[in-house]
Protein backbone atom coordinates (compact mmCIF):
# COMPACT_ATOMS: atom_id res chain seq x y z
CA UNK A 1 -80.21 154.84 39.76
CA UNK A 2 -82.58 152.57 41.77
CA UNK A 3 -82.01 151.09 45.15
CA UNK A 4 -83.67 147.97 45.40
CA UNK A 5 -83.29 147.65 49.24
CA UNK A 6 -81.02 149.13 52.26
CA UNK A 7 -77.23 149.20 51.20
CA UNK A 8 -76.38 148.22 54.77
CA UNK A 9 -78.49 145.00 54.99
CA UNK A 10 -76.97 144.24 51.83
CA UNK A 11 -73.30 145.26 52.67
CA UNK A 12 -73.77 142.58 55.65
CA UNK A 13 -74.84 139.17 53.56
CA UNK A 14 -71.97 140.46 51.10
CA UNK A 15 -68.30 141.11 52.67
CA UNK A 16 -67.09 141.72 49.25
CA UNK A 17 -68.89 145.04 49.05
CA UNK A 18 -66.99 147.02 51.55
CA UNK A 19 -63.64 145.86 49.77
CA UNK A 20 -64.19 147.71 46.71
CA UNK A 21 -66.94 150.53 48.12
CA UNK A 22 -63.96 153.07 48.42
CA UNK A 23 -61.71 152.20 45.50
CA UNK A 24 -63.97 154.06 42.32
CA UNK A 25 -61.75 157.36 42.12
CA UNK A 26 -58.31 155.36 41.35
CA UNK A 27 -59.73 151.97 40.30
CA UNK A 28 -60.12 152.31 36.35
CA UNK A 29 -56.25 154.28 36.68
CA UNK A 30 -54.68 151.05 38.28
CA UNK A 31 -56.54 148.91 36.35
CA UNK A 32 -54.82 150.87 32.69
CA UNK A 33 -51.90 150.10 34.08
CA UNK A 34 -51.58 146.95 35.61
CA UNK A 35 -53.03 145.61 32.10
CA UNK A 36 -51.10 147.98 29.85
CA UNK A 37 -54.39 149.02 28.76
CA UNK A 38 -55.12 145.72 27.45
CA UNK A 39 -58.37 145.32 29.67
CA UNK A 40 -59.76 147.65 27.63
CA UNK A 41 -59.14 145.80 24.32
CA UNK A 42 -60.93 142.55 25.87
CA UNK A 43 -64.06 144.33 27.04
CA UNK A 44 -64.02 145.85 23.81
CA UNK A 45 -64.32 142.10 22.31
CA UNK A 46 -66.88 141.05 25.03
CA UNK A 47 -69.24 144.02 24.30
CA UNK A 48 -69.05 143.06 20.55
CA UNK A 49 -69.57 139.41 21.54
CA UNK A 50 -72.10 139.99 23.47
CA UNK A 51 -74.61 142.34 20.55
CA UNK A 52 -73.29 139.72 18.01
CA UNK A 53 -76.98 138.64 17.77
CA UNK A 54 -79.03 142.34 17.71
CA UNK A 55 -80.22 141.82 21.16
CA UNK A 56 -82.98 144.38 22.49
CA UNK A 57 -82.21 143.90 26.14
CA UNK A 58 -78.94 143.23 27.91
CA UNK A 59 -77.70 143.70 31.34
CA UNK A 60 -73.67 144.59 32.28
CA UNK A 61 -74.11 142.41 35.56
CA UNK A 62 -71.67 143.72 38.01
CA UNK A 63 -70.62 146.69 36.22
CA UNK A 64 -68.39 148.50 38.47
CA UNK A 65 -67.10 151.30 36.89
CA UNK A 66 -69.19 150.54 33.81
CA UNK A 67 -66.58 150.34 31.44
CA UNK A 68 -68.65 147.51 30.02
CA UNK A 69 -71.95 148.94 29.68
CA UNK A 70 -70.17 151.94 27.90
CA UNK A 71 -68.53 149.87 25.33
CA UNK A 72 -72.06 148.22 24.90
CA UNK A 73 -73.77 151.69 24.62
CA UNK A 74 -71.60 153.22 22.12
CA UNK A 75 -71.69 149.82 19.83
CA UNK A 76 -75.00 149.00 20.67
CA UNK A 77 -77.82 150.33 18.10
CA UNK A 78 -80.69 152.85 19.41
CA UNK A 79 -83.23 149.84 19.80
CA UNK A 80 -80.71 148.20 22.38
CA UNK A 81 -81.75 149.08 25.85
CA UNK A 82 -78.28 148.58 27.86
CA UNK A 83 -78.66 148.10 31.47
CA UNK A 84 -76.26 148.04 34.56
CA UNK A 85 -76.27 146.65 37.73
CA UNK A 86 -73.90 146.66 40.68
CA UNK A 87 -73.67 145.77 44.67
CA UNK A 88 -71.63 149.23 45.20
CA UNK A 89 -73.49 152.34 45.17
CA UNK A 90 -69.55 154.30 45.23
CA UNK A 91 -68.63 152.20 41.72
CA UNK A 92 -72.25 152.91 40.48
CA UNK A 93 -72.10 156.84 41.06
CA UNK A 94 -68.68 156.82 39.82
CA UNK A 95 -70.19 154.73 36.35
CA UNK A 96 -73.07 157.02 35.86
CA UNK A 97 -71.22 160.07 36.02
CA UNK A 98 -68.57 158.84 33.35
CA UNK A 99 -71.67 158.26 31.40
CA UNK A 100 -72.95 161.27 31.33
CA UNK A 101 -69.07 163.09 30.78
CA UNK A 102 -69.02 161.14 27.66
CA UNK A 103 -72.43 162.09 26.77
CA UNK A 104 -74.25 157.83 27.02
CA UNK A 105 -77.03 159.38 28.94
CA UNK A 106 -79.49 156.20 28.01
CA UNK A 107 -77.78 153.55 30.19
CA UNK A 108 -79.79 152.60 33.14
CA UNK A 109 -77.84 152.05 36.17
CA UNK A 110 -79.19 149.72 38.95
CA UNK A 111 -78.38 149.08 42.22
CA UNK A 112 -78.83 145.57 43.56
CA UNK A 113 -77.77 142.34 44.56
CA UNK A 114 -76.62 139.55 41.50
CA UNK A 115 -78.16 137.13 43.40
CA UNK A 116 -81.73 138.42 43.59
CA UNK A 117 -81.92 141.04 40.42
CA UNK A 118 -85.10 142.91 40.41
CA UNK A 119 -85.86 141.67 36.78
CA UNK A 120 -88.24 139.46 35.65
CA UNK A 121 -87.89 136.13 34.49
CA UNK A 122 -86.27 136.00 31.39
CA UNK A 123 -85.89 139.65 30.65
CA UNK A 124 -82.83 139.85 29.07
CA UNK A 125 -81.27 138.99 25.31
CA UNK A 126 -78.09 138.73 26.79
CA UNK A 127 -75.85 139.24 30.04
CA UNK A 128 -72.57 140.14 30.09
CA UNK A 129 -69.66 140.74 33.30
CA UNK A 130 -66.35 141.99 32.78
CA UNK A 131 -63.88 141.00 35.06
CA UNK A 132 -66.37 139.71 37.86
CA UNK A 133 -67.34 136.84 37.47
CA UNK A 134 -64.17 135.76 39.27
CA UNK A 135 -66.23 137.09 42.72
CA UNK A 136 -69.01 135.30 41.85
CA UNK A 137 -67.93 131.95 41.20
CA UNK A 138 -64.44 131.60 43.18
CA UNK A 139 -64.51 130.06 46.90
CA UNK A 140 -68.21 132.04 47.24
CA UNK A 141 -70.88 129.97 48.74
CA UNK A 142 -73.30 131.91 47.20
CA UNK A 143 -72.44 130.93 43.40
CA UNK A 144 -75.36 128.69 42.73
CA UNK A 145 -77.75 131.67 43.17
CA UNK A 146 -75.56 133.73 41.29
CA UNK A 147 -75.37 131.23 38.23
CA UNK A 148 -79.17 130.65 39.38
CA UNK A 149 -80.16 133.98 38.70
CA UNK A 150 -78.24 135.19 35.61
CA UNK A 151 -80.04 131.52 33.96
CA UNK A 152 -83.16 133.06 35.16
CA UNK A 153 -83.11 136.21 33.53
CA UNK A 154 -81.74 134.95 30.30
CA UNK A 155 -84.28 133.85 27.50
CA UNK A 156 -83.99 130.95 26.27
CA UNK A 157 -80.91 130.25 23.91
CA UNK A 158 -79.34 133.69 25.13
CA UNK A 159 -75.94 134.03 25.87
CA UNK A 160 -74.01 134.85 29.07
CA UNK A 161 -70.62 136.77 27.80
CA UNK A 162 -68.02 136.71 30.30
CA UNK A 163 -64.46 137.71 30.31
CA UNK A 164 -61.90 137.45 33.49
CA UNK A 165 -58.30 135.67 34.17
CA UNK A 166 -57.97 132.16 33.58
CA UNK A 167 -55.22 129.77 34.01
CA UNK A 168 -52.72 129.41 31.40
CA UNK A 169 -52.36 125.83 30.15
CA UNK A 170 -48.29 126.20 29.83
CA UNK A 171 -46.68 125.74 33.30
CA UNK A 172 -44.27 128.61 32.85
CA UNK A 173 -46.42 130.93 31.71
CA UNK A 174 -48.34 129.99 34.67
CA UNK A 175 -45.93 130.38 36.96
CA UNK A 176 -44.73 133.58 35.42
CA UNK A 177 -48.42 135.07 35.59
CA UNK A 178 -48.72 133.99 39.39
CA UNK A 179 -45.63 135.89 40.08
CA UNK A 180 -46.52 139.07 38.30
CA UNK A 181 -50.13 138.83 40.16
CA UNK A 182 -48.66 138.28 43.69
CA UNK A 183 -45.94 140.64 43.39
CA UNK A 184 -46.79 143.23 41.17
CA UNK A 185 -50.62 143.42 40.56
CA UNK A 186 -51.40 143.18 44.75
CA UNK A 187 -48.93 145.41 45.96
CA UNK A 188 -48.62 148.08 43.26
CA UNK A 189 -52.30 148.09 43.06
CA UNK A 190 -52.99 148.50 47.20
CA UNK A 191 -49.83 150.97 47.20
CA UNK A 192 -51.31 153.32 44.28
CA UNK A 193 -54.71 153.15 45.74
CA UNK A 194 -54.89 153.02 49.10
CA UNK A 195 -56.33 149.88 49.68
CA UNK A 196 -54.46 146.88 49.80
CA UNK A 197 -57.22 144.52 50.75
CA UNK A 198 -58.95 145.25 47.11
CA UNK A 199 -55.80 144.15 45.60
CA UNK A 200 -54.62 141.17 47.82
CA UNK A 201 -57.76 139.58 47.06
CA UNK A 202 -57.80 140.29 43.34
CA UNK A 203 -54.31 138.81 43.49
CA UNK A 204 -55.35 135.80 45.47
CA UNK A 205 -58.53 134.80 43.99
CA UNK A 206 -57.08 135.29 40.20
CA UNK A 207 -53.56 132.93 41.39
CA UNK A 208 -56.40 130.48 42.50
CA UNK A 209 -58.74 130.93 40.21
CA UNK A 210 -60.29 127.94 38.09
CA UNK A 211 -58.82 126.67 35.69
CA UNK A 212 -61.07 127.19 32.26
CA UNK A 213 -61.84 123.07 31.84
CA UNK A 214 -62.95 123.09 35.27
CA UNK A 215 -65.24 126.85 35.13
CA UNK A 216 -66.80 125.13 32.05
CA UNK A 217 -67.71 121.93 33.94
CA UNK A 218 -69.25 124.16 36.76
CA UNK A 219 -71.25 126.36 33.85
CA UNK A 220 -72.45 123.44 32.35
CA UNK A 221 -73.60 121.73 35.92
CA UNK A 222 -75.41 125.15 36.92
CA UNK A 223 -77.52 124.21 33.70
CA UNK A 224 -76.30 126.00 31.02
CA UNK A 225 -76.81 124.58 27.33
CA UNK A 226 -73.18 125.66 26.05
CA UNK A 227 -70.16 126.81 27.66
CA UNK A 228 -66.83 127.73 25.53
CA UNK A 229 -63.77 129.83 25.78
CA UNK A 230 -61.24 131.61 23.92
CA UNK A 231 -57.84 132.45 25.37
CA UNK A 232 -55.95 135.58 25.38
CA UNK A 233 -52.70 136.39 26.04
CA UNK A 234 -51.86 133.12 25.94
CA UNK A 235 -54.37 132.11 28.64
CA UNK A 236 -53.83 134.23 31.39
CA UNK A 237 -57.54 135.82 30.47
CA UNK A 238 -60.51 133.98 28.96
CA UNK A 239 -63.77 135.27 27.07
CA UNK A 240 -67.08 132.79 27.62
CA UNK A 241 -69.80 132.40 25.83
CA UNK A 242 -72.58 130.46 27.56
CA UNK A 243 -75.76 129.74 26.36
CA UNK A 244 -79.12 129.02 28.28
């Protein structure tokens, strides 16, 4: 794992960091859970999604726990080089030693900031985030680097493969998934782990969150090409494909 620069200069520009530094050991636990194991089952079509096209090079951009770049590496052929990178160095220890338990030695786990990667222009065949691109792009002043930076890395005509919460279109279902997030998802989820900032904030941001008309008007003003969706579970999660 590289460190690009000093955590703590980096924990200061981004708050978000010290919300989710200690949650690792219970995090992927909570997150079965919460989602009936469903989150896996999405990541599962993201990964597939996003080596649709045989890429060479592709980057799990904020991996966390790196159940992403796992899913890539086991679907992925030998010629794919899968990278990883992440603002916590707790979630990127925690990643790299589930790697090597399950024997996906090959990933290459990076730590650094998504708003100045330490790639070079148009390195990658595709970029995919799981479940953070949320804390990019909700209420964060710093999304225009962010979108900056993943177009910058991208070749040209690659895709960006996201896959977070959405809104769902149908009022009740709406209001139903609000409820379940506010009452359930933030409280359970501080209570089991420990930390009930993590969770309040996952609750809040994804009750607030876009809705997936208005994230694809933002994609396509940051400059990408393309930008479409499909729902699942009737809404309450979406999987993007954006191209440069």
């Amino acid at each position: 794992m590289k460190n690009t620069s000093s955590s703590k200069q980096k924990e200061a520009a981004r708050p978000l960091q010290k919300i989710f530094r200690a949650v690792p050991p219970s995090y992927d636990r909570i997150n079965r859970l919460l989602t009936l194991g469903i989150d896996e089952y999405w990541r599962k079509k993201a990964a597939g999604r996003l080596l649709s096209d045989n890429p060479s090079r592709v980057l799990d951009l904020c991996t966390g726990t790196g159940d992403l770049a796992l899913h890539l590496r086991k679907k992925a052929g030998s010629e794919t080089r899968v990278l990883a990178l992440d603002f916590s160095e707790s979630m990127l220890d925690f990643a790299q030693k589930k790697a090597i338990r399950r024997n996906l030695n090959d990933i290459e786990f990076i730590f650094g900031d998504a708003a100045d990667m330490p790639f070079e222009n148009e390195s990658f065949d595709g970029v995919g985030i799981a479940f953070a691109f949320r804390n990019l792009t909700y209420q964060n002043p710093d999304r225009d680097k962010f979108l900056s930076e993943i177009l910058r890395v991208l070749r040209p005509g690659a895709p960006l493969i996201a896959i977070d919460t959405s809104q769902p279109e149908n009022s009740l279902i709406r209001g139903l998934y609000h409820t379940y997030m506010k009452y359930i998802t933030g409280p359970l989820g501080g209570y089991l782990s420990g930390h009930r900032s993590a969770y309040r904030y996952l609750a809040h941001s994804a009750i607030g969150y876009y809705t997936a008309p208005e994230l694809k008007e933002i994609l396509l003003d940051a400059g990408f090409r393309t930008a479409s969706y499909t729902y699942f579970l009737t809404g309450v999660t979406a999987l993007w494909e954006c191209r440069k």
